[in-house]
PDB file of N, CA and C in Angstrom:
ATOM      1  N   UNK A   1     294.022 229.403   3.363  1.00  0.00           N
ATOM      2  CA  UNK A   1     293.934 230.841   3.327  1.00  0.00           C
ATOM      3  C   UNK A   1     293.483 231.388   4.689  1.00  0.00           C
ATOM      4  N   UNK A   2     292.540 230.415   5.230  1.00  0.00           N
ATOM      5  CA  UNK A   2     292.189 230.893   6.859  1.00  0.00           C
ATOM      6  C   UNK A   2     292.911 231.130   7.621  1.00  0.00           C
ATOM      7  N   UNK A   3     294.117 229.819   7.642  1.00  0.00           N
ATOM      8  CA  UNK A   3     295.556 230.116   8.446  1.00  0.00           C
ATOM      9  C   UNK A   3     296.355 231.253   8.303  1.00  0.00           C
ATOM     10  N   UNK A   4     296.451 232.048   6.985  1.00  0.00           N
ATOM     11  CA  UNK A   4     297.757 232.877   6.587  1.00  0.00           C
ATOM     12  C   UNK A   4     296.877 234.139   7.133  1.00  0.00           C
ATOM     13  N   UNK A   5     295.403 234.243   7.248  1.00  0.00           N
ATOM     14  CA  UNK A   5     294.673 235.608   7.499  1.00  0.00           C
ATOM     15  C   UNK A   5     295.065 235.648   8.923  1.00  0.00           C
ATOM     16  N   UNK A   6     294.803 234.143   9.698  1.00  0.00           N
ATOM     17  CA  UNK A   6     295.157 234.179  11.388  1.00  0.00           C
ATOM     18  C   UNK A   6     296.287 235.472  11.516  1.00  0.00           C
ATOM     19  N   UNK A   7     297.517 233.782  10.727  1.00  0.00           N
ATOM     20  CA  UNK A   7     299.024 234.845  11.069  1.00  0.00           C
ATOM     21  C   UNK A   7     298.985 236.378  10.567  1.00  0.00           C
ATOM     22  N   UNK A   8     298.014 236.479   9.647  1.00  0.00           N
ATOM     23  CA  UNK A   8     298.796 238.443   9.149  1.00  0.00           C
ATOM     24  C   UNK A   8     297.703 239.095  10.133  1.00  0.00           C
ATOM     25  N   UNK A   9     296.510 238.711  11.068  1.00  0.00           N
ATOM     26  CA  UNK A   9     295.861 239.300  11.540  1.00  0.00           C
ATOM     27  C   UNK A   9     296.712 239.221  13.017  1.00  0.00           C
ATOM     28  N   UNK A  10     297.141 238.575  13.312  1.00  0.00           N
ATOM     29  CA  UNK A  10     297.678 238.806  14.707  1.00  0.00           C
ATOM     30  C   UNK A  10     299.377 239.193  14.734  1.00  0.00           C
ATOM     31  N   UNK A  11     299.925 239.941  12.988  1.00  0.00           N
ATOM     32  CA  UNK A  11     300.705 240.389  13.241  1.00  0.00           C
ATOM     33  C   UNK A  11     300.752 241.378  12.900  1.00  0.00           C
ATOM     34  N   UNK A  12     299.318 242.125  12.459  1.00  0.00           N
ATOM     35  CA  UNK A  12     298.996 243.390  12.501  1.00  0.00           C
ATOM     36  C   UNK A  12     298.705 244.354  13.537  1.00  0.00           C
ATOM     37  N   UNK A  13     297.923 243.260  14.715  1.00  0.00           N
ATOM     38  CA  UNK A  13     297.593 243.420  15.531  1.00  0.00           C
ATOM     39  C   UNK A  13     298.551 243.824  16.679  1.00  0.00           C
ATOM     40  N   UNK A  14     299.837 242.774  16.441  1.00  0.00           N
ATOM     41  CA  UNK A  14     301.283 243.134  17.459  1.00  0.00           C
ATOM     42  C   UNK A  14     301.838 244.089  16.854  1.00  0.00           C
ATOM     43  N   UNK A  15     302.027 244.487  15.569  1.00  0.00           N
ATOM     44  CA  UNK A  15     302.312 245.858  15.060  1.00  0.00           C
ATOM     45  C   UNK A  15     301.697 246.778  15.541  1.00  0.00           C
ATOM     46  N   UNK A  16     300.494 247.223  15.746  1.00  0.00           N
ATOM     47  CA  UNK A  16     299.606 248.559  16.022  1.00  0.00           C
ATOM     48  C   UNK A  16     299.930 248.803  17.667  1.00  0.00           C
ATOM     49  N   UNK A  17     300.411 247.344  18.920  1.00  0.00           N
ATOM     50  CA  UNK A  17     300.244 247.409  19.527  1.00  0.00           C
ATOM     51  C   UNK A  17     301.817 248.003  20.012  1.00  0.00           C
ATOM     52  N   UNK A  18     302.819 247.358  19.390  1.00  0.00           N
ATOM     53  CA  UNK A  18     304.266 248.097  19.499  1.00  0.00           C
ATOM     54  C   UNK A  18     304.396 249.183  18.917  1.00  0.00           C
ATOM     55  N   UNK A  19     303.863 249.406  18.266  1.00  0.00           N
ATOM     56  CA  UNK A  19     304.124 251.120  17.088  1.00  0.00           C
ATOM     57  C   UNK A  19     303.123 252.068  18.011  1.00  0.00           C
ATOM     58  N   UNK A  20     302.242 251.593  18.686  1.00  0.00           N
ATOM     59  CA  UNK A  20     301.591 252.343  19.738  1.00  0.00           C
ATOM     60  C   UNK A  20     302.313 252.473  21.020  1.00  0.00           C
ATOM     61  N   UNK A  21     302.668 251.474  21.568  1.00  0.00           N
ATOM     62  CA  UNK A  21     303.426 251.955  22.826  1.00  0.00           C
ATOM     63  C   UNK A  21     305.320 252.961  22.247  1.00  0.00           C
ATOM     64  N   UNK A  22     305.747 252.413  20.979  1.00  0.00           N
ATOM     65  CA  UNK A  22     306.722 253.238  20.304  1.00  0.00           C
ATOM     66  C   UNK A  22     306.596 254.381  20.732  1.00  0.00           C
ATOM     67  N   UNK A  23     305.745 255.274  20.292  1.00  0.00           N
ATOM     68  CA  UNK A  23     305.177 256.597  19.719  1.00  0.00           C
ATOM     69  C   UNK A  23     305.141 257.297  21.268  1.00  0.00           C
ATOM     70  N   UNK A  24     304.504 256.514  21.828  1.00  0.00           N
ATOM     71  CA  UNK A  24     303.982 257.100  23.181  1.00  0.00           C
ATOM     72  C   UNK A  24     305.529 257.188  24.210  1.00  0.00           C
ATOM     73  N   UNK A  25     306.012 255.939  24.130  1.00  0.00           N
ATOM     74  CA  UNK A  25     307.102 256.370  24.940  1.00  0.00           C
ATOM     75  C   UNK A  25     308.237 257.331  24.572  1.00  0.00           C
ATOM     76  N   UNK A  26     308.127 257.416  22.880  1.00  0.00           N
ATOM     77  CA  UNK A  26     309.011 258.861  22.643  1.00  0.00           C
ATOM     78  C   UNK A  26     308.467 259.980  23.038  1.00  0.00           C
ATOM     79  N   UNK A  27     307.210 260.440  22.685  1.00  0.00           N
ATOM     80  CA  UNK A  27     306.669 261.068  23.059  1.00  0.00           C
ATOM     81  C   UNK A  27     306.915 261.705  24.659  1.00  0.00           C
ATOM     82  N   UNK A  28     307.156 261.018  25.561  1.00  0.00           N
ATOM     83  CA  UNK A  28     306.833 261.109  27.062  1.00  0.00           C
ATOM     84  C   UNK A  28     308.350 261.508  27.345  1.00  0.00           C
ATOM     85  N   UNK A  29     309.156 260.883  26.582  1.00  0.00           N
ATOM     86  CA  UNK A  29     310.480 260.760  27.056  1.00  0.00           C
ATOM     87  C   UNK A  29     311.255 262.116  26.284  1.00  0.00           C
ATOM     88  N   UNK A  30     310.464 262.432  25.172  1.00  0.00           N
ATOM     89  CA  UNK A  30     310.846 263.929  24.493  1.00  0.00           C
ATOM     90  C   UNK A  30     310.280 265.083  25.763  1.00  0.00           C
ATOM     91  N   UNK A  31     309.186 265.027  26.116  1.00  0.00           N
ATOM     92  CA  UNK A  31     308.805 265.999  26.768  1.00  0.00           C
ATOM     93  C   UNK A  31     308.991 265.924  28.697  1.00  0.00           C
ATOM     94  N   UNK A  32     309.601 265.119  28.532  1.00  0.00           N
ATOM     95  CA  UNK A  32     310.163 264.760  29.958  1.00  0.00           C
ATOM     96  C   UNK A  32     311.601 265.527  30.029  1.00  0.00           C
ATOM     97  N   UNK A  33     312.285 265.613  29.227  1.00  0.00           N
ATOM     98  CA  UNK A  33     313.781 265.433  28.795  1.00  0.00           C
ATOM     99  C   UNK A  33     313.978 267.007  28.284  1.00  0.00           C
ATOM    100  N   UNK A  34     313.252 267.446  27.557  1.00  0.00           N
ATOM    101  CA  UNK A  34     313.150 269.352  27.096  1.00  0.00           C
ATOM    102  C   UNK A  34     313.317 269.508  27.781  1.00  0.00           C
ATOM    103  N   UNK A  35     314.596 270.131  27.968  1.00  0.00           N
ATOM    104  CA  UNK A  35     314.558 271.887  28.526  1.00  0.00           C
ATOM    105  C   UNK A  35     313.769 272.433  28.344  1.00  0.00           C
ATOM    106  N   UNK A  36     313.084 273.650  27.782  1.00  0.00           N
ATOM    107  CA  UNK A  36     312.430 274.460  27.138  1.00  0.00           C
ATOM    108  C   UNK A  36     310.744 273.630  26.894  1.00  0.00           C
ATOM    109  N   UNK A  37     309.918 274.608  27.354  1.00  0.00           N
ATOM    110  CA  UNK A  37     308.451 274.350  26.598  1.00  0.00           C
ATOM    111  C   UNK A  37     308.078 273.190  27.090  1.00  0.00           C
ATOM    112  N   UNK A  38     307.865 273.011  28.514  1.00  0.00           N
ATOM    113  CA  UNK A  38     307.351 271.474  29.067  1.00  0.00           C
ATOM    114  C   UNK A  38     305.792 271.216  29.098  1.00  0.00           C
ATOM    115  N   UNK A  39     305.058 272.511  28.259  1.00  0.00           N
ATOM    116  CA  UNK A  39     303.974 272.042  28.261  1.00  0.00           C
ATOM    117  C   UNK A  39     303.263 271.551  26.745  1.00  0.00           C
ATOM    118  N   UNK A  40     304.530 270.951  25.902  1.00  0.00           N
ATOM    119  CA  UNK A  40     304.188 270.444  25.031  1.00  0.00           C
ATOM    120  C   UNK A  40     304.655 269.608  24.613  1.00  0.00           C
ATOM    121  N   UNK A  41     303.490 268.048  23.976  1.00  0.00           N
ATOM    122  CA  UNK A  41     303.878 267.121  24.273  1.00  0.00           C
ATOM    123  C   UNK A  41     303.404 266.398  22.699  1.00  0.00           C
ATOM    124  N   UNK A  42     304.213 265.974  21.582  1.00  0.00           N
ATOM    125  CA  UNK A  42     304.441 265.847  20.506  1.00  0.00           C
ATOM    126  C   UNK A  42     304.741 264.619  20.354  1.00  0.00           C
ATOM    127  N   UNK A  43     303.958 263.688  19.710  1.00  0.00           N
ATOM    128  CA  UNK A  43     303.602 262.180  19.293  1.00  0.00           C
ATOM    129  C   UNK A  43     304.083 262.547  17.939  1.00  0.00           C
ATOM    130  N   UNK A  44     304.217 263.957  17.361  1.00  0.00           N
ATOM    131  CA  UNK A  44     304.673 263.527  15.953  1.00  0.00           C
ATOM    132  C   UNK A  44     305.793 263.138  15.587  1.00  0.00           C
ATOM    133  N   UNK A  45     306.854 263.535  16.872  1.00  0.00           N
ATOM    134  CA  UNK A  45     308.379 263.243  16.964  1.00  0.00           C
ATOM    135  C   UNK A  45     308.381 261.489  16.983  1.00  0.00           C
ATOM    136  N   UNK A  46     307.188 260.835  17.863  1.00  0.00           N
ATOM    137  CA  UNK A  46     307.398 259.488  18.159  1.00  0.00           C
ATOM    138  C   UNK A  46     307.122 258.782  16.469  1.00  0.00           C
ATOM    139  N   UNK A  47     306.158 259.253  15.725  1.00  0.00           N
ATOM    140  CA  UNK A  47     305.580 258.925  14.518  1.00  0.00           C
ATOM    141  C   UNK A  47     307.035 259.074  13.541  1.00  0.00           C
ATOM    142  N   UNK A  48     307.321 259.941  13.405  1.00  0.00           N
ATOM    143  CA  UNK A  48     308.382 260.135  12.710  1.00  0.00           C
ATOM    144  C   UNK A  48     309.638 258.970  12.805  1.00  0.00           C
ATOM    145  N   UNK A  49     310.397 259.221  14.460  1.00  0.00           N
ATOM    146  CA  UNK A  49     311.268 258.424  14.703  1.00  0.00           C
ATOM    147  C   UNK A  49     311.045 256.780  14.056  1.00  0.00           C
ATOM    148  N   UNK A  50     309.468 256.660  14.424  1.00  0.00           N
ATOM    149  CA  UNK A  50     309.293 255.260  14.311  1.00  0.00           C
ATOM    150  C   UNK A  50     309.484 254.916  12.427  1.00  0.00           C
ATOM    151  N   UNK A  51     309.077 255.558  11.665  1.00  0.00           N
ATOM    152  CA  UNK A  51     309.347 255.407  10.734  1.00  0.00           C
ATOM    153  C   UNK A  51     310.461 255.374  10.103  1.00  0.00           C
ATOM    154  N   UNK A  52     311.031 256.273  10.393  1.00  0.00           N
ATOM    155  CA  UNK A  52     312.502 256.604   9.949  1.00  0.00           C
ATOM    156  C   UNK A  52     313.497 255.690  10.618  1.00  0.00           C
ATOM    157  N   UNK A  53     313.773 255.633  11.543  1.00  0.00           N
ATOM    158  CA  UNK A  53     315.009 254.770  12.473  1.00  0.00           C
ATOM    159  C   UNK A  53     314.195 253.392  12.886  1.00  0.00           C
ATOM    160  N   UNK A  54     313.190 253.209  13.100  1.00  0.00           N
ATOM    161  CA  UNK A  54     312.799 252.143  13.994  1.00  0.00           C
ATOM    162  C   UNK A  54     312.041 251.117  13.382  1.00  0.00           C
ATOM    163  N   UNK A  55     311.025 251.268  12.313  1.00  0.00           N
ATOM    164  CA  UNK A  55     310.118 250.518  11.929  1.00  0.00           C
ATOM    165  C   UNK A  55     310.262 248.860  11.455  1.00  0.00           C
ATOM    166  N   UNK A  56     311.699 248.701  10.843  1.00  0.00           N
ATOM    167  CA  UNK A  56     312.003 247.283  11.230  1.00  0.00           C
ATOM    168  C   UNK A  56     312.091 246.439  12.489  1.00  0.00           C
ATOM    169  N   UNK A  57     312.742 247.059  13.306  1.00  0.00           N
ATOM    170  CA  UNK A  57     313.211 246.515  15.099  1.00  0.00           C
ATOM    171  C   UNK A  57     311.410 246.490  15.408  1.00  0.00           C
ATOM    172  N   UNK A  58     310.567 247.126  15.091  1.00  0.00           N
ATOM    173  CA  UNK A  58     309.214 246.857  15.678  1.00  0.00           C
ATOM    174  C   UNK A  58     308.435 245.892  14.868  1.00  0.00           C
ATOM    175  N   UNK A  59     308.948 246.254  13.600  1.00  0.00           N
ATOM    176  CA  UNK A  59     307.834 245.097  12.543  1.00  0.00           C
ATOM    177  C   UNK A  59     308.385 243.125  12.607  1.00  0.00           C
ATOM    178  N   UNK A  60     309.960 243.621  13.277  1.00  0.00           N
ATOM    179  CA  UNK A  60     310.500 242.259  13.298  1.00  0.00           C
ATOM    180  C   UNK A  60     310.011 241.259  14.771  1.00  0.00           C
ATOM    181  N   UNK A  61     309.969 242.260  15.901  1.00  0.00           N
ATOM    182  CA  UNK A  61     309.582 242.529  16.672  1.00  0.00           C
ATOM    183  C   UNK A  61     308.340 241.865  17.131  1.00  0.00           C
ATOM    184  N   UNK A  62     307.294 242.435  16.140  1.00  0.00           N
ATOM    185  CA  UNK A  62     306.048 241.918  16.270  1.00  0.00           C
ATOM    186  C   UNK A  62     305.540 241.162  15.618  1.00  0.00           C
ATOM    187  N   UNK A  63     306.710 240.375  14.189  1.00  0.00           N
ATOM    188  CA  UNK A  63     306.367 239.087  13.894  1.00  0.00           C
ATOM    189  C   UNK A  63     306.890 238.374  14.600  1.00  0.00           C
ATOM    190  N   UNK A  64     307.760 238.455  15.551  1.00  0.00           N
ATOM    191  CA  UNK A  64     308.211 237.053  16.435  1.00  0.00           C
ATOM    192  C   UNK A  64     307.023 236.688  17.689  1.00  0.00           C
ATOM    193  N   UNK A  65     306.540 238.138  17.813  1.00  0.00           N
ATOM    194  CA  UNK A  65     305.289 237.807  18.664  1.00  0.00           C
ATOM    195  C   UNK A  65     304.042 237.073  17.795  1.00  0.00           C
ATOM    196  N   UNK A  66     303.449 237.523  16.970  1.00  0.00           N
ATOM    197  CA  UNK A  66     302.944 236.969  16.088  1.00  0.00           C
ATOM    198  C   UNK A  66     303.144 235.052  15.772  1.00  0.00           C
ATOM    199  N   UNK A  67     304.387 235.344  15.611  1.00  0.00           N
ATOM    200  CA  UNK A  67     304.493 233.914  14.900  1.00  0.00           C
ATOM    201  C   UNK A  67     303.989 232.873  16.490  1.00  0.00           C
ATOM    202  N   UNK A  68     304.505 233.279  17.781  1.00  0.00           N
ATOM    203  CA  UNK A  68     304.444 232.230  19.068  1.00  0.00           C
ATOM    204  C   UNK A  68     303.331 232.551  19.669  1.00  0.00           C
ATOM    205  N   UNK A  69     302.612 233.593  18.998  1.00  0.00           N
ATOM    206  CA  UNK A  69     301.320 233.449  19.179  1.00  0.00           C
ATOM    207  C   UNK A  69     300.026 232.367  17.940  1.00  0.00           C
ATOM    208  N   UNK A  70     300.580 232.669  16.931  1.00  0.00           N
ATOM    209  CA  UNK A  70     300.465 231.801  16.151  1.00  0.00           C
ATOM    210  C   UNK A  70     300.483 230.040  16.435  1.00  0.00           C
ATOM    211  N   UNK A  71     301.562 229.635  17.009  1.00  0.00           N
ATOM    212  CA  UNK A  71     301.892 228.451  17.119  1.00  0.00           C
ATOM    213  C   UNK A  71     301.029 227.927  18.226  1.00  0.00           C
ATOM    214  N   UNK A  72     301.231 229.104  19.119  1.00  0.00           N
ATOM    215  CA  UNK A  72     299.750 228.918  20.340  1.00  0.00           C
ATOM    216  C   UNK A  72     298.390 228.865  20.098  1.00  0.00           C
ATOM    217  N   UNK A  73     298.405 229.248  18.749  1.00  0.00           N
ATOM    218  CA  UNK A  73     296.667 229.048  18.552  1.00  0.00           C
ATOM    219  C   UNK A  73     296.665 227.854  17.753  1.00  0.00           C
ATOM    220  N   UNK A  74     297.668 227.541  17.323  1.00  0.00           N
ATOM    221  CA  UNK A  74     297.801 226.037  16.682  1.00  0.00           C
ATOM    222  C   UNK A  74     297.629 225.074  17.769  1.00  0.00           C
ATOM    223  N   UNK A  75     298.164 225.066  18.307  1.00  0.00           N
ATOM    224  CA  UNK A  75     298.627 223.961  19.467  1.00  0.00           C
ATOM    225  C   UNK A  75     296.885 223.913  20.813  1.00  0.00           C
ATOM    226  N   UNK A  76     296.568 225.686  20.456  1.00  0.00           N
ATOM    227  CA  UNK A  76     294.968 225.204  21.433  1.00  0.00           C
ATOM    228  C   UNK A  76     293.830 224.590  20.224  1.00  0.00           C
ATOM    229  N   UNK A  77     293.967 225.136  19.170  1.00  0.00           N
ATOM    230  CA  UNK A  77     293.000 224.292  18.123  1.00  0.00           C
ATOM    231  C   UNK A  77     293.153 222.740  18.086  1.00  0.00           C
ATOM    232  N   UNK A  78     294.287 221.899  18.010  1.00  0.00           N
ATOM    233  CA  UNK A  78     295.027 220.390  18.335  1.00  0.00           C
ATOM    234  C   UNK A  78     294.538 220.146  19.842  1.00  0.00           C
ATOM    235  N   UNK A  79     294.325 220.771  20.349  1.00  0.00           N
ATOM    236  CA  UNK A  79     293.844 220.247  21.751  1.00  0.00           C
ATOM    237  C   UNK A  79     292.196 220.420  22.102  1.00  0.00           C
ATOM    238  N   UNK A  80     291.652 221.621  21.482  1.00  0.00           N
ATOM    239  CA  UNK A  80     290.101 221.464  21.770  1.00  0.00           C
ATOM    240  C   UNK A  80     289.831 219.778  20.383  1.00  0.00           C
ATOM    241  N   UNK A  81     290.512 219.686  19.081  1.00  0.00           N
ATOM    242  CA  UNK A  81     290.276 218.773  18.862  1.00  0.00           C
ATOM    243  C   UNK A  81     290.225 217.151  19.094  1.00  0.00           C
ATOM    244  N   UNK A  82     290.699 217.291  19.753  1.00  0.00           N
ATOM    245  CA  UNK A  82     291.111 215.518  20.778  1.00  0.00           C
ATOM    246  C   UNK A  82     290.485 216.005  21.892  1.00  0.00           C
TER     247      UNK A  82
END
């Protein structure tokens, strides 16, 4: 059970960290890109998008990071043990 908390904790962790840079780069790239009203700058467009269109490509995303991070903490635990 210790192992499966590792993996869902460090692929929660690559989730918050891609769904965070997500958000932000729509965000930047919406208000970069307006015509109109450049002094407003709306993360709810990035929140949205990410849910609606994107949230697999990031959740898949950040279990592949997850998992080879995973295997890396396997492989340093096998080595502090020997």
């Amino acid at each position: 059970m210790m192992w499966f908390s590792a993996f869902f904790y460090l692929w929660i962790c690559a989730f918050l960290m891609a769904a965070t840079s997500y958000v932000l780069i729509v965000g930047v790239a919406n208000w970069y890109f307006k015509a109109e009203r450049k002094d407003e700058f709306s993360t709810l467009t990035g929140v949205w998008w990410l849910f609606r269109y994107n949230l697999g490509s990031v959740l898949f995303g950040s279990f592949l990071i997850a998992l080879i991070e995973y295997i890396r903490l396997i492989f340093e635990y096998v080595n502090k043990k020997f």
